[in-house]
Each structure stands twice: as C-alpha cells, then as structure tokens.
C-alpha atoms as a PDB file:
ATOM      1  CA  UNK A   1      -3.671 -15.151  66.086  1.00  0.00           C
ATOM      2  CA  UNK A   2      -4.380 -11.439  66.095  1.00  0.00           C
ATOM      3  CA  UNK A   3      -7.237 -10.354  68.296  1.00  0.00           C
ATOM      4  CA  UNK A   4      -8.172  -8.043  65.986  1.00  0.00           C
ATOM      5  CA  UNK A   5      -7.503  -7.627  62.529  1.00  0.00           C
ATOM      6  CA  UNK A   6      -8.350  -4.629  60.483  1.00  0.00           C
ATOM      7  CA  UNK A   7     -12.158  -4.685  59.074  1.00  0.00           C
ATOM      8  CA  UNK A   8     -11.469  -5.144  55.143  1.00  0.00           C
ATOM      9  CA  UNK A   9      -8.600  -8.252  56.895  1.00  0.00           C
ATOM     10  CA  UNK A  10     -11.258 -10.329  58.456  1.00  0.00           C
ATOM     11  CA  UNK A  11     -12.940 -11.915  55.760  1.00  0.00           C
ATOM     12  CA  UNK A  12      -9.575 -12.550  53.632  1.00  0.00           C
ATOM     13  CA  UNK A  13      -7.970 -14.011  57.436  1.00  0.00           C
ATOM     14  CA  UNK A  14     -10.420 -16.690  57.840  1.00  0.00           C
ATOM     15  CA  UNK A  15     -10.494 -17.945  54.443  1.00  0.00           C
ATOM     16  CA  UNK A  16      -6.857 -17.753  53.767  1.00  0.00           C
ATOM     17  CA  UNK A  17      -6.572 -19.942  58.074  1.00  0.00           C
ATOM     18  CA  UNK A  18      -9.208 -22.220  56.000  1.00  0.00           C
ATOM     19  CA  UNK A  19      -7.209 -23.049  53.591  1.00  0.00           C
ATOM     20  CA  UNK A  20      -3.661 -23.278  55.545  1.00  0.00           C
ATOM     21  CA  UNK A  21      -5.372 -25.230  58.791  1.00  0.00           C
ATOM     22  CA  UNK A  22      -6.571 -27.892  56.187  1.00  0.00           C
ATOM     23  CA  UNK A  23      -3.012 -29.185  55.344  1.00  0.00           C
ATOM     24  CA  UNK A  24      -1.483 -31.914  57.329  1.00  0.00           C
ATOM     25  CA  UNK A  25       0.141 -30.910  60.884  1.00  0.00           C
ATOM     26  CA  UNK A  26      -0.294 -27.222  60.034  1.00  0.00           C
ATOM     27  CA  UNK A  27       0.052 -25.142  63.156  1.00  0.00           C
ATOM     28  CA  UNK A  28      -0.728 -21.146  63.584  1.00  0.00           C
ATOM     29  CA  UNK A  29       1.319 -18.474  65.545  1.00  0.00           C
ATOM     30  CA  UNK A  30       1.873 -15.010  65.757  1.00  0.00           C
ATOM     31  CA  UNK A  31       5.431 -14.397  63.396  1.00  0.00           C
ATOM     32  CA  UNK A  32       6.588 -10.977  63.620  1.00  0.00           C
ATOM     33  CA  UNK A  33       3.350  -9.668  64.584  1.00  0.00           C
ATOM     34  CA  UNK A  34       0.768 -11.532  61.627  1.00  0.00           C
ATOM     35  CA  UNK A  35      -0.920 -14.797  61.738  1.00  0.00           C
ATOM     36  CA  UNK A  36       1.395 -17.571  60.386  1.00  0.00           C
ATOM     37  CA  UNK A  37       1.169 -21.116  59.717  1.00  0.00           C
ATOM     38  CA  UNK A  38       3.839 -23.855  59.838  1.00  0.00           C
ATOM     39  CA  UNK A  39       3.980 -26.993  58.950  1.00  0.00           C
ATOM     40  CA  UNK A  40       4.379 -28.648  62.609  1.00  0.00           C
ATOM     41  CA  UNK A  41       6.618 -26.280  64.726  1.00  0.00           C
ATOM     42  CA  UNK A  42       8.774 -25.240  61.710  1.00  0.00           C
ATOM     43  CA  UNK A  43       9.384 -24.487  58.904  1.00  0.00           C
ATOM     44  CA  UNK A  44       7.045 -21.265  58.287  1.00  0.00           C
ATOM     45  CA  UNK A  45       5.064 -21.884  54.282  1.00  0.00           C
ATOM     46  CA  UNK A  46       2.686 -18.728  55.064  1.00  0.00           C
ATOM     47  CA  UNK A  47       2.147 -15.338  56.632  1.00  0.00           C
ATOM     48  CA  UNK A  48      -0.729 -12.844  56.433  1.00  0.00           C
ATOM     49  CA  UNK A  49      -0.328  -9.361  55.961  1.00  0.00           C
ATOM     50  CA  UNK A  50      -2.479  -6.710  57.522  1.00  0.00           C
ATOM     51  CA  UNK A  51      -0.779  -3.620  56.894  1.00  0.00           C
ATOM     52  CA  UNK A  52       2.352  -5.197  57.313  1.00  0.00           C
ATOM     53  CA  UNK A  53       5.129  -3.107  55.191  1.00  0.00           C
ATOM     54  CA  UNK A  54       2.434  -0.991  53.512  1.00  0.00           C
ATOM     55  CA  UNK A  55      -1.060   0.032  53.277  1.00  0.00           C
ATOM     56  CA  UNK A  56      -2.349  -3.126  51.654  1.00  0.00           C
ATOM     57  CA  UNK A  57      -3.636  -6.859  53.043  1.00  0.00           C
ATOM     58  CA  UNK A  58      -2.517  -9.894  51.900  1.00  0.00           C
ATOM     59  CA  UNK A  59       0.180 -12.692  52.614  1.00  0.00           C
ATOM     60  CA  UNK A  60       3.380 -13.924  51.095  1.00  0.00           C
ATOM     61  CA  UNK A  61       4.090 -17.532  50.619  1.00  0.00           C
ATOM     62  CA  UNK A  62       6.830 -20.067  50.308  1.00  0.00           C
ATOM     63  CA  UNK A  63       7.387 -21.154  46.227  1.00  0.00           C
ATOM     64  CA  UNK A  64       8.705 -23.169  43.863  1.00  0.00           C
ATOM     65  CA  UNK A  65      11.358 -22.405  41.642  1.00  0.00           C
ATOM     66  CA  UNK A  66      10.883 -19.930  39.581  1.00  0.00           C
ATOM     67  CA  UNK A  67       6.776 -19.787  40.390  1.00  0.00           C
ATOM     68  CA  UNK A  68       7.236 -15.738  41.804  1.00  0.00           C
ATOM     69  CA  UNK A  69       8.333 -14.716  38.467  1.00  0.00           C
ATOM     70  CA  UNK A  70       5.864 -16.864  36.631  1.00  0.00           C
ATOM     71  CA  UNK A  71       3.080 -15.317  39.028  1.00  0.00           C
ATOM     72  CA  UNK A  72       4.203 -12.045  39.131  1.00  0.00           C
ATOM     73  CA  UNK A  73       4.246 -11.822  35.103  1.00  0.00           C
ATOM     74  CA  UNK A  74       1.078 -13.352  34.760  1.00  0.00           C
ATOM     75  CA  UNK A  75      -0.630 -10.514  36.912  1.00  0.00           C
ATOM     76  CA  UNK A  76       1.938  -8.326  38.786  1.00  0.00           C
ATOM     77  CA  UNK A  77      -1.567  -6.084  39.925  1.00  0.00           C
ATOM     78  CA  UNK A  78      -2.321  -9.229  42.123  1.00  0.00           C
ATOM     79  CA  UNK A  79       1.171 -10.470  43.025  1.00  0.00           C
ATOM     80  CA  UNK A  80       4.310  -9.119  43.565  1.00  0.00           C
ATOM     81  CA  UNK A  81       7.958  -9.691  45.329  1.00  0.00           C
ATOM     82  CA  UNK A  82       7.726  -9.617  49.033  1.00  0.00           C
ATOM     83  CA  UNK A  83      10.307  -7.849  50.999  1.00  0.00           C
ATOM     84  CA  UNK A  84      13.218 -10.174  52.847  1.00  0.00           C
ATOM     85  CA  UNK A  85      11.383 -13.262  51.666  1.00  0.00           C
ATOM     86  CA  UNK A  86      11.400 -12.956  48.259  1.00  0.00           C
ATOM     87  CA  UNK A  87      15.277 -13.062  47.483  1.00  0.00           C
ATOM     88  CA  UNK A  88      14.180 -16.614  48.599  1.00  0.00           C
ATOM     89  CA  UNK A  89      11.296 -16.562  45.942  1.00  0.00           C
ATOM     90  CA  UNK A  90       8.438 -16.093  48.211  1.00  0.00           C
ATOM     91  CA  UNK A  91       5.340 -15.265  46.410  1.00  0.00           C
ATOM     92  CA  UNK A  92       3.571 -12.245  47.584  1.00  0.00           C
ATOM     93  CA  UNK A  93      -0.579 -12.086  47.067  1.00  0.00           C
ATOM     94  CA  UNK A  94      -2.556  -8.712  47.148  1.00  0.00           C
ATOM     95  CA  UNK A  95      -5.927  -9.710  49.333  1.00  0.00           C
ATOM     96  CA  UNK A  96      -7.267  -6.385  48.656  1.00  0.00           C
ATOM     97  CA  UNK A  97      -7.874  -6.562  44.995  1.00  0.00           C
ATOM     98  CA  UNK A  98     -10.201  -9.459  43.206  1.00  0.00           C
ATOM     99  CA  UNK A  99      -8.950 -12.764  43.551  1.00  0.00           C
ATOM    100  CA  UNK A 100      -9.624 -16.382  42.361  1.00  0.00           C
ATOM    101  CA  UNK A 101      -9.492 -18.083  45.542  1.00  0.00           C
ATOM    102  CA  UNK A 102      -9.415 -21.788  43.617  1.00  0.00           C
ATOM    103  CA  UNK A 103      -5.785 -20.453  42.689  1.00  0.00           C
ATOM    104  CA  UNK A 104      -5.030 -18.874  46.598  1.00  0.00           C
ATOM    105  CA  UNK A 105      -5.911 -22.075  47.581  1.00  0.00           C
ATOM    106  CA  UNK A 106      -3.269 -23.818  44.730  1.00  0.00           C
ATOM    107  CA  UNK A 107      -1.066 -21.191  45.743  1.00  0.00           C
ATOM    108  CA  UNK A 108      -1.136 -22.540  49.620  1.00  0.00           C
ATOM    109  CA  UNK A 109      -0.735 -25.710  48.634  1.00  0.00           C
ATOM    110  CA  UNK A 110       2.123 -25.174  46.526  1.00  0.00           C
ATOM    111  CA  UNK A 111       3.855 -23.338  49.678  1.00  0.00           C
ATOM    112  CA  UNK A 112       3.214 -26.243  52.070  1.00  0.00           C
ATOM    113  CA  UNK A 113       4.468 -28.744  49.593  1.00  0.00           C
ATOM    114  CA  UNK A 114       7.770 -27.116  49.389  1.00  0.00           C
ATOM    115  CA  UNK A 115       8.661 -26.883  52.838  1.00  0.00           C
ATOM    116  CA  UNK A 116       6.711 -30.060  53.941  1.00  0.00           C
ATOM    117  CA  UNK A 117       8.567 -33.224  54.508  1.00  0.00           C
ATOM    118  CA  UNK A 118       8.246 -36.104  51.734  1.00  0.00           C
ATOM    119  CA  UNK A 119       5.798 -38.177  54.349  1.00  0.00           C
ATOM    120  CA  UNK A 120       3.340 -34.971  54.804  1.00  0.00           C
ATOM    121  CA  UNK A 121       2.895 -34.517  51.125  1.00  0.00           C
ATOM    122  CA  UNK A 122       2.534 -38.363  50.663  1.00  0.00           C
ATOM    123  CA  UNK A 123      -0.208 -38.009  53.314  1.00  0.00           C
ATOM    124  CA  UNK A 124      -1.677 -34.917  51.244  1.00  0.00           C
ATOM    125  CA  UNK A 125      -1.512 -36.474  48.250  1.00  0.00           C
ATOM    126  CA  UNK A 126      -3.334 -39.475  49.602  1.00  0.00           C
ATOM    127  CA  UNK A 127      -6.001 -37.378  51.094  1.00  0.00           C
ATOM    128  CA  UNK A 128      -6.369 -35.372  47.751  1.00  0.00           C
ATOM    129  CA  UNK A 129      -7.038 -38.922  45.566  1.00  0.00           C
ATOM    130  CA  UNK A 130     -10.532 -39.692  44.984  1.00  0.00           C
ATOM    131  CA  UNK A 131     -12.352 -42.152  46.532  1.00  0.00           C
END
C-alpha cells in the first residue's frame, strides 16, 4: 500500500480497497509502484492509478469480452484503454471526474469474476443471494 497517496487519491483509494478487499481471498500489494489487489497471490483483477502514466487518478481493471469497448463507447470521458493492459481488454476508469460508484463497484466485480477461479465466484455468488 502506498504510504502516501496524492491528496485528490485518498478518498477514491479507500473506497475503490473497499470495494476490492470485500471479494473472496482478495489480497493487496504494491504492483509496479500502485496499490493492487489479487485474487489470492495471483492473478492481479485491479490496480490504482495515482499519476501513474499521466496526470490523472484512477485504476484499470481486468474485463470481459468485449466490456472495454462497450464502456468506453458508453462514456469514453470516464473510461478509456489503458496502456499494456488493454490489448488484453483491461478497462481503464478516470477517478478524477464524477462517477457512479454502484457501477465502480459492478465494474470490480466484473474484474474479479474473470480472473477468479469457478469455486471463488461460487462462494461470491452465494454470499451475494439474499437471505
């Protein structure tokens, strides 16, 4: 975890570790210098963004087929193509601009359920029915 992130990161950083540190076996580490989270040890679904490649805060995140282009042409003031994740179709998400944090938080979700194995979005799943 970064000691210290920018000012205008904090607030967006600890509601964007809420939302990761809430998923099954998600673990947090430094990757390439940002706050990351993992599902267990490996494999990598998100990664903050203070400053990273530009002069903007936000995070990129692991996605479905075809999902960066669907978010990206819904809103591409919000979203955009990450650099050397998003030839994978990594999602990137502006933190710096208004956002709807109900869809950061699908968004998330969406990451860790593509990298997660079958039994961790089973358990997810079961944790998400309602009582």
């Amino acid at each position: 975890m970064l000691d210290r992130p920018t000012p205008e990161a904090a607030e967006p950083l600890l509601m964007l570790r809420a939302l990761c540190m809430a998923l099954p076996e998600a673990t947090e580490r430094v990757s390439h210098g940002e706050p990351a989270w993992f599902v267990r040890k490996s494999p990598q679904f998100v990664m903050f963004a203070d400053h990273h490649h530009d002069d903007r805060i936000g995070f990129v995140a692991a996605a479905p087929a075809g999902a960066q282009q669907d978010w990206i042409a819904r809103d591409g003031i919000r979203f955009y193509d990450p650099p050397y994740v998003g030839g994978r179709g990594w999602i990137g998400v502006y933190l710096d601009v208004e956002q709807d944090w109900e869809q950061i938080a699908d968004i998330v979700e969406d990451a860790y359920r593509t990298v997660a194995p079958r039994t961790l979005v089973t358990q997810l799943d079961a944790e998400r029915q309602p009582e």
